[in-house]
C-alpha atoms as a PDB file:
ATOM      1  CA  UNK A   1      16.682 -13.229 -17.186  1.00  0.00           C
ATOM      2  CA  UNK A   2      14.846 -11.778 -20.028  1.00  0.00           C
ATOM      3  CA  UNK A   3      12.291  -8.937 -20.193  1.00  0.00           C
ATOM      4  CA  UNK A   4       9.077 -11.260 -20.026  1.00  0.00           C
ATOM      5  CA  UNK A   5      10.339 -13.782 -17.589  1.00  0.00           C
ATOM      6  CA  UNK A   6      10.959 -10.150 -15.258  1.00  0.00           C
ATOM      7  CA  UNK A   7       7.670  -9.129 -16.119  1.00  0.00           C
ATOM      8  CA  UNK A   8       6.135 -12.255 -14.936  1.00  0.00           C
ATOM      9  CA  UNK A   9       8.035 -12.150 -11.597  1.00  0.00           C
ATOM     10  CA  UNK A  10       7.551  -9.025 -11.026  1.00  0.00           C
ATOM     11  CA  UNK A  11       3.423  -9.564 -11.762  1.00  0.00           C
ATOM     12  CA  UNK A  12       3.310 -12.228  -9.377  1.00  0.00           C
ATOM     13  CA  UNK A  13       5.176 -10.334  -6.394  1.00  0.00           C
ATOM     14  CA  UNK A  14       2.718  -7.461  -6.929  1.00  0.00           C
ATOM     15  CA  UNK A  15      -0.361  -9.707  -6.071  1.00  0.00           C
ATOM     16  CA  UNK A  16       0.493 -10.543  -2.394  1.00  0.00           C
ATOM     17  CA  UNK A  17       1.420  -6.732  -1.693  1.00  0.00           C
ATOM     18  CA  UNK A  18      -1.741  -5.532  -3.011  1.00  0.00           C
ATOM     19  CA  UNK A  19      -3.847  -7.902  -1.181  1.00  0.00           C
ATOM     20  CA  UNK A  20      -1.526  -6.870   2.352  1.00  0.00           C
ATOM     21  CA  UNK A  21      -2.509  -3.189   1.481  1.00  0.00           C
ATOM     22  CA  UNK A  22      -6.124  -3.906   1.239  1.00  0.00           C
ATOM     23  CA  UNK A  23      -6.245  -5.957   4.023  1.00  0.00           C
ATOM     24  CA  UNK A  24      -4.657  -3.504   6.590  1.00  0.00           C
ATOM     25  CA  UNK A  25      -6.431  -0.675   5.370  1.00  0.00           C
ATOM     26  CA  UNK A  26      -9.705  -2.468   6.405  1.00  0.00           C
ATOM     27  CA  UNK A  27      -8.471  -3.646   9.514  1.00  0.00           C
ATOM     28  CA  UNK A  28      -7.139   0.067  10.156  1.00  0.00           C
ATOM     29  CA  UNK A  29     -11.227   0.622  10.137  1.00  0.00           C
ATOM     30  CA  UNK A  30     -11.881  -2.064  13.032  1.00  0.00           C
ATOM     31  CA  UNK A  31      -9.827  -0.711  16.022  1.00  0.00           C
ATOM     32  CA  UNK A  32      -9.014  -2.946  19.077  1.00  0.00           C
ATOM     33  CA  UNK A  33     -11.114  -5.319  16.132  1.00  0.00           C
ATOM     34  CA  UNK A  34     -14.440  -3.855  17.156  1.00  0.00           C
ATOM     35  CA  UNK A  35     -17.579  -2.633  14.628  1.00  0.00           C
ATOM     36  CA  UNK A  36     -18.204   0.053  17.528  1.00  0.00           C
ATOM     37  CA  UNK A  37     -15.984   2.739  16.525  1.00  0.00           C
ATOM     38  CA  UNK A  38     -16.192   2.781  12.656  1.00  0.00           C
ATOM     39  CA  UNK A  39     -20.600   2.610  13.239  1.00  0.00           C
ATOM     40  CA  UNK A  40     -19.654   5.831  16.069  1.00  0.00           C
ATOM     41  CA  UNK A  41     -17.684   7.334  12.951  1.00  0.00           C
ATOM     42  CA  UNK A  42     -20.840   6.588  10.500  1.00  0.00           C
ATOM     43  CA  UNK A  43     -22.310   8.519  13.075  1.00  0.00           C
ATOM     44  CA  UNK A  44     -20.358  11.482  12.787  1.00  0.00           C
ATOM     45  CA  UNK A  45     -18.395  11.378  16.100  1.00  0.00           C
ATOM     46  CA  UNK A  46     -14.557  11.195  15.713  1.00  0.00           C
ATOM     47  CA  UNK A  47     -13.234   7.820  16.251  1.00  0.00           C
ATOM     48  CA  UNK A  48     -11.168   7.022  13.143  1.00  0.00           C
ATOM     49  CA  UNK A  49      -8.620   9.191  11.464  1.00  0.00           C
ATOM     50  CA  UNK A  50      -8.945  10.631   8.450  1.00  0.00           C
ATOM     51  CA  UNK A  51      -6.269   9.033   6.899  1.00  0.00           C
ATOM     52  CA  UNK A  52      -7.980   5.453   7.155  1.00  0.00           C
ATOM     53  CA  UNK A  53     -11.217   7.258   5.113  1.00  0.00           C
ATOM     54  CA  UNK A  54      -8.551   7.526   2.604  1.00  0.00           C
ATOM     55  CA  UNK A  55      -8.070   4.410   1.647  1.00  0.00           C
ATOM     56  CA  UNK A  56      -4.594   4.619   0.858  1.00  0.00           C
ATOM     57  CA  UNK A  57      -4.271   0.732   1.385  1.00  0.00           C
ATOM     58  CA  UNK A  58      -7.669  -0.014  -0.318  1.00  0.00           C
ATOM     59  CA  UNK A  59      -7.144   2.125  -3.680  1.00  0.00           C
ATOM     60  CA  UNK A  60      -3.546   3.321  -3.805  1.00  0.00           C
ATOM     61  CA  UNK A  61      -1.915   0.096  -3.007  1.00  0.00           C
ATOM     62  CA  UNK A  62      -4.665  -2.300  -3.296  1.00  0.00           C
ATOM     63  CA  UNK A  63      -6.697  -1.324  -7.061  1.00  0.00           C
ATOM     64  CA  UNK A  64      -4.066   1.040  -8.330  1.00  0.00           C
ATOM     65  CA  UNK A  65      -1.313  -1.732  -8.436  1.00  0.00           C
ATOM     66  CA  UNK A  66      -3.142  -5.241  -8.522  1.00  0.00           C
ATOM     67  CA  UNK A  67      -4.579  -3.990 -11.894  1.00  0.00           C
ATOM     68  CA  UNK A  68      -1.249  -3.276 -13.264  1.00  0.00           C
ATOM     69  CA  UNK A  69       0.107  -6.164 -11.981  1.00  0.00           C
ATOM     70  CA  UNK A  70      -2.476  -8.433 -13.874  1.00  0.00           C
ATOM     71  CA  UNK A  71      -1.091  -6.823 -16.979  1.00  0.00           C
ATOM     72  CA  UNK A  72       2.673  -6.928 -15.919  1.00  0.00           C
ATOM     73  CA  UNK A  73       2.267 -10.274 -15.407  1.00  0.00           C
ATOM     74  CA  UNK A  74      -0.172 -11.271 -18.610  1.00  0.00           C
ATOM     75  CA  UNK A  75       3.124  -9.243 -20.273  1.00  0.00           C
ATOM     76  CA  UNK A  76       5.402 -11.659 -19.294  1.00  0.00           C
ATOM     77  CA  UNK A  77       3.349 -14.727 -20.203  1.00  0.00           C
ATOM     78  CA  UNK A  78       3.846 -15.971 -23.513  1.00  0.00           C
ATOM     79  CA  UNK A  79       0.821 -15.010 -26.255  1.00  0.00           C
ATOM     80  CA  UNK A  80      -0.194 -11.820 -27.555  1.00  0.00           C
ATOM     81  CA  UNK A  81       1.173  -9.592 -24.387  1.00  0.00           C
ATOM     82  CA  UNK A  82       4.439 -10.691 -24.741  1.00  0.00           C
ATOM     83  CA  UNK A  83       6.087  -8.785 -27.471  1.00  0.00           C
ATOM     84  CA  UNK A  84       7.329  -5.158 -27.732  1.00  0.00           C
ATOM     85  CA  UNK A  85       3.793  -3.117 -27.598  1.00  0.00           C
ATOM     86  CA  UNK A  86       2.638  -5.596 -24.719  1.00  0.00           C
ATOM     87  CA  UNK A  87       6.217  -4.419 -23.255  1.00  0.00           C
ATOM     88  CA  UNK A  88       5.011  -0.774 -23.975  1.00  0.00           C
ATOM     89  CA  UNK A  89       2.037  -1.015 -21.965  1.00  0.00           C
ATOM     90  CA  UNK A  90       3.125  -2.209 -18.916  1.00  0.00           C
ATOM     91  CA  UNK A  91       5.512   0.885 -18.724  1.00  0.00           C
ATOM     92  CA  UNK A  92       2.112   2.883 -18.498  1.00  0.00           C
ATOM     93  CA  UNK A  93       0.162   0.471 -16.632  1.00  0.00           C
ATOM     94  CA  UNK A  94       3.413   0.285 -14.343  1.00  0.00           C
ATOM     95  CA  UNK A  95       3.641   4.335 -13.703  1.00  0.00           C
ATOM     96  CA  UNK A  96       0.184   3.859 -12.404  1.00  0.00           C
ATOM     97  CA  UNK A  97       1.330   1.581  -9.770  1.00  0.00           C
ATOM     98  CA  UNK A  98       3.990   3.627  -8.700  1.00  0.00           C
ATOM     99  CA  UNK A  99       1.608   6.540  -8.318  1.00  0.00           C
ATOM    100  CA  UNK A 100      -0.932   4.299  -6.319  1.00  0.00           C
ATOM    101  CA  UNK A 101       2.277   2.651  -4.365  1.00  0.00           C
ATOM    102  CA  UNK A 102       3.259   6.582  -3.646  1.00  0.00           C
ATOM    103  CA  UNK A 103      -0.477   7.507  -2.829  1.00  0.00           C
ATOM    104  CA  UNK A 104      -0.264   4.834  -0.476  1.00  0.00           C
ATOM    105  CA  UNK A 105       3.172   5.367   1.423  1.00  0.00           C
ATOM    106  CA  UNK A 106       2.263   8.818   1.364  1.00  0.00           C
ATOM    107  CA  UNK A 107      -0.991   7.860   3.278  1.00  0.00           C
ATOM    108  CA  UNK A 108       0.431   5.677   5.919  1.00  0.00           C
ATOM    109  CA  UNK A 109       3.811   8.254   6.957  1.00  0.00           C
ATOM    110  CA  UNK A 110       0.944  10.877   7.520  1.00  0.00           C
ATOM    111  CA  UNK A 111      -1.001   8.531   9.898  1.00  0.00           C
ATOM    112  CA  UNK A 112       1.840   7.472  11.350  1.00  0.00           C
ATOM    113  CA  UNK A 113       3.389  11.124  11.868  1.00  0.00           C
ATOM    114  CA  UNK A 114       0.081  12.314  13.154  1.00  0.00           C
ATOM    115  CA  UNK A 115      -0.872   9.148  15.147  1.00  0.00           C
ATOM    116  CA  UNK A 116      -4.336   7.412  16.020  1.00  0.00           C
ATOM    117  CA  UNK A 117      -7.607   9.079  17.137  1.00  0.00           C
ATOM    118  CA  UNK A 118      -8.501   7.715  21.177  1.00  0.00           C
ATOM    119  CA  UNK A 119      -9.886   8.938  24.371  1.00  0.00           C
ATOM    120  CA  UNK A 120      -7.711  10.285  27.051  1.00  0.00           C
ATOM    121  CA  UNK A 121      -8.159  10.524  30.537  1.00  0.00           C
ATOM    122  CA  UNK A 122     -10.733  13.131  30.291  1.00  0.00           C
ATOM    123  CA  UNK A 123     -13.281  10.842  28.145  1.00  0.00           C
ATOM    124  CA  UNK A 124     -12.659  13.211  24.984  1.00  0.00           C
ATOM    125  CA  UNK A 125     -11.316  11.988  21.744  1.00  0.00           C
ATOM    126  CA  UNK A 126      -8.566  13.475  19.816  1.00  0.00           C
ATOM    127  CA  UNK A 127      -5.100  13.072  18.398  1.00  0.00           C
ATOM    128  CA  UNK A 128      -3.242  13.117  21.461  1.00  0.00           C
ATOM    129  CA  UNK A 129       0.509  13.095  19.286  1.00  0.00           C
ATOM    130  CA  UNK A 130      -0.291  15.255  16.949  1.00  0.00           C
ATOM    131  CA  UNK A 131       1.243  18.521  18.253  1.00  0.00           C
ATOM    132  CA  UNK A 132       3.189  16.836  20.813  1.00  0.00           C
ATOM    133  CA  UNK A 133       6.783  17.881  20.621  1.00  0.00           C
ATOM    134  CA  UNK A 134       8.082  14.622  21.520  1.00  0.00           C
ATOM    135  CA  UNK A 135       7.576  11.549  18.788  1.00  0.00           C
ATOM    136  CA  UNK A 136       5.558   8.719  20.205  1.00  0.00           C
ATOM    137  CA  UNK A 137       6.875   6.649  17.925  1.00  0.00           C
ATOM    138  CA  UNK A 138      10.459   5.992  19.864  1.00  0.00           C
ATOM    139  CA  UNK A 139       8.909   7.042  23.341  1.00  0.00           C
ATOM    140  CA  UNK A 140       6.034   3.520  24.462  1.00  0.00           C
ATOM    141  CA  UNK A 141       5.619   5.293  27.435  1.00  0.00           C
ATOM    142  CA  UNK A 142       3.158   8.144  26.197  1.00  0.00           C
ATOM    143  CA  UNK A 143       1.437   5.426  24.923  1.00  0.00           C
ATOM    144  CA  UNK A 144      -0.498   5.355  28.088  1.00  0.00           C
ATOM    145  CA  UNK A 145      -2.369   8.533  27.323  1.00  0.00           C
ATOM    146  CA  UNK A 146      -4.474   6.915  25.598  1.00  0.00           C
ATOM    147  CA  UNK A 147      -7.009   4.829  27.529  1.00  0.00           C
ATOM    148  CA  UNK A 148      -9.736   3.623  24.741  1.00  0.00           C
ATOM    149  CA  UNK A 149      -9.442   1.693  22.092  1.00  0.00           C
ATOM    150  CA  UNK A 150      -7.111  -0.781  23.851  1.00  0.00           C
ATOM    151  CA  UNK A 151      -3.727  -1.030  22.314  1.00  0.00           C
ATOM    152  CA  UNK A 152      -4.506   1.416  19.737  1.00  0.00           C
ATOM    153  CA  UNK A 153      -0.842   3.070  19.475  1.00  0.00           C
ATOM    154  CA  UNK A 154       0.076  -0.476  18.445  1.00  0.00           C
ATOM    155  CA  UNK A 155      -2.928  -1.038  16.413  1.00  0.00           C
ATOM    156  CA  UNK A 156      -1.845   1.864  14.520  1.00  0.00           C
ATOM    157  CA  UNK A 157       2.087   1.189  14.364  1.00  0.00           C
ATOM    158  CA  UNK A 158       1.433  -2.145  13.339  1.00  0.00           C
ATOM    159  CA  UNK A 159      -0.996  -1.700  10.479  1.00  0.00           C
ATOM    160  CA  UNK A 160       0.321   1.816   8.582  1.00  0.00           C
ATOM    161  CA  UNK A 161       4.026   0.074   8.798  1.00  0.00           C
ATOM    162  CA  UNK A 162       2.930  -2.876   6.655  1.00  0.00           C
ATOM    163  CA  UNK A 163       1.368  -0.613   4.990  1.00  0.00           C
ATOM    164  CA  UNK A 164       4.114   1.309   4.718  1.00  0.00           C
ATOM    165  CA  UNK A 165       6.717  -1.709   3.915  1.00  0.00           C
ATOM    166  CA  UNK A 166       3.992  -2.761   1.653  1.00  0.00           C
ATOM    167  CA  UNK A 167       4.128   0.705  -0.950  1.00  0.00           C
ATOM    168  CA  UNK A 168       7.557   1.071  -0.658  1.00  0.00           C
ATOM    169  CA  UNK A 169       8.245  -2.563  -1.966  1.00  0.00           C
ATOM    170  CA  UNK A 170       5.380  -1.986  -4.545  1.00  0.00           C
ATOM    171  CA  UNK A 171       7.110   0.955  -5.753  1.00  0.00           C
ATOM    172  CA  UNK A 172      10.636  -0.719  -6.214  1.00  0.00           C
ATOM    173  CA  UNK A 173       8.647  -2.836  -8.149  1.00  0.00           C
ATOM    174  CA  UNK A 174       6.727  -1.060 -10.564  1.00  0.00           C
ATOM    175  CA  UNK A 175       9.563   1.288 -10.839  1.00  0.00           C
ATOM    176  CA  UNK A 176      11.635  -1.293 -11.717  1.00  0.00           C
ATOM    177  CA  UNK A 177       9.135  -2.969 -14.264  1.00  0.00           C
ATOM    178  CA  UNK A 178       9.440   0.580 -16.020  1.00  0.00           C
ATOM    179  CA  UNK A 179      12.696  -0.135 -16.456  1.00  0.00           C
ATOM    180  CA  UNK A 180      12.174  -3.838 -17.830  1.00  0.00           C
ATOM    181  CA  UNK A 181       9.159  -2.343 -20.016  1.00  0.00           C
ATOM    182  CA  UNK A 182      11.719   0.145 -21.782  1.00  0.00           C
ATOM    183  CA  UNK A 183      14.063  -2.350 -22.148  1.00  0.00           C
ATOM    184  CA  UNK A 184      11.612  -4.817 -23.753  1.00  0.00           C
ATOM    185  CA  UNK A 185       9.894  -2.579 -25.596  1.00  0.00           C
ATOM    186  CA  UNK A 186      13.402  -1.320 -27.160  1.00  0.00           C
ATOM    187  CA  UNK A 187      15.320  -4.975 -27.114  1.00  0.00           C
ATOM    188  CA  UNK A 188      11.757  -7.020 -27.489  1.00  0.00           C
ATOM    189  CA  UNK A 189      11.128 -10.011 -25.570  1.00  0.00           C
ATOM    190  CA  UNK A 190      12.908 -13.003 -24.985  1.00  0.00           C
ATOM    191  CA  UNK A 191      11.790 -15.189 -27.275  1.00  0.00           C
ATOM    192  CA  UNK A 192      13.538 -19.319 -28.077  1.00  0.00           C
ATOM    193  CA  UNK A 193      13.866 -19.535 -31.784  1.00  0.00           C
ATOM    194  CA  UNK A 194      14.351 -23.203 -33.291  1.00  0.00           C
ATOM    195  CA  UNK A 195      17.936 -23.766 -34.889  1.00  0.00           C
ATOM    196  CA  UNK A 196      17.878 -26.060 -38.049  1.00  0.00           C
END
């Protein structure tokens, strides 16, 4: 496969992960899919973590990588992109993604590690996980402990490992599209030249 056919694959598979990122991040603001806690949280009481208000998914592997994938892919298109300094680019516009894929996956392991804010039985709301010495990850029986939102454990699980699965794949990507760009900007493109 040659460098700007790569580039064009690689563009394309970019867009779906991006939009995945985005789209969990702002579910990660709805728990139990309810306005109520994030307009308690606007409010100032603690209901959502602060990793969500980082918008890991939103800007690290939503913005940060669908705007270098529109490039990536525009590289691998045939026009004015595809040659050696359109090759060049996308190894910059590509190191961006991997940051934002890394700001991302960096994002979701923390809220994952720390777990989601609820109530327990005493009606307050903290991070029930977070200094626990036990991991509540491998253990769906202290899931219990907390009693609103409902399901949140899973809520949480769910959404900051697709998140998760979402930056890591984003970052095989652009990292490999590094590669592609050096090689394309080195080799040049692919290019079908008539024989007469």
């Amino acid at each position: 496969m040659c460098t700007g056919k790569c580039s064009k694959f690689i563009g394309i598979s970019l867009y779906p992960l991006a939009l995945l990122s985005i789209i969990c991040n702002i579910f990660l603001f709805f728990p139990d899919f309810q306005t109520t806690y994030s307009k308690e949280a606007a409010e100032g009481l603690y209901r959502l973590t602060d990793e969500i208000k980082y918008m890991g998914g939103v800007v690290g592997g939503g913005i940060l990588v669908l705007i270098p994938a529109i490039h990536i892919h525009s590289t691998g298109s045939q026009g004015c992109c595809a040659n050696r300094c359109g090759m060049f680019l996308s190894i910059i516009f590509a190191a961006v993604g991997v940051a934002g894929a890394l700001y991302s996956g960096t994002i979701a392991v923390v809220g994952l590690i720390r777990g989601p804010v609820c109530s327990v039985e005493d009606g307050t709301w903290s991070r029930p996980f977070l200094n626990s010495t036990a991991s509540y990850l491998g253990d769906s029986d202290l899931w219990d402990i907390c009693k609103e939102p409902e399901n949140i454990v899973e809520f949480n699980i769910g959404l900051s490992s697709a998140l998760l699965v979402a930056a890591c794949l984003e970052l095989l990507l652009c990292g490999f599209q590094v590669l592609n760009g050096l090689f394309g900007c080195i080799c040049g493109t692919c290019s079908h030249k008539e024989v007469a």
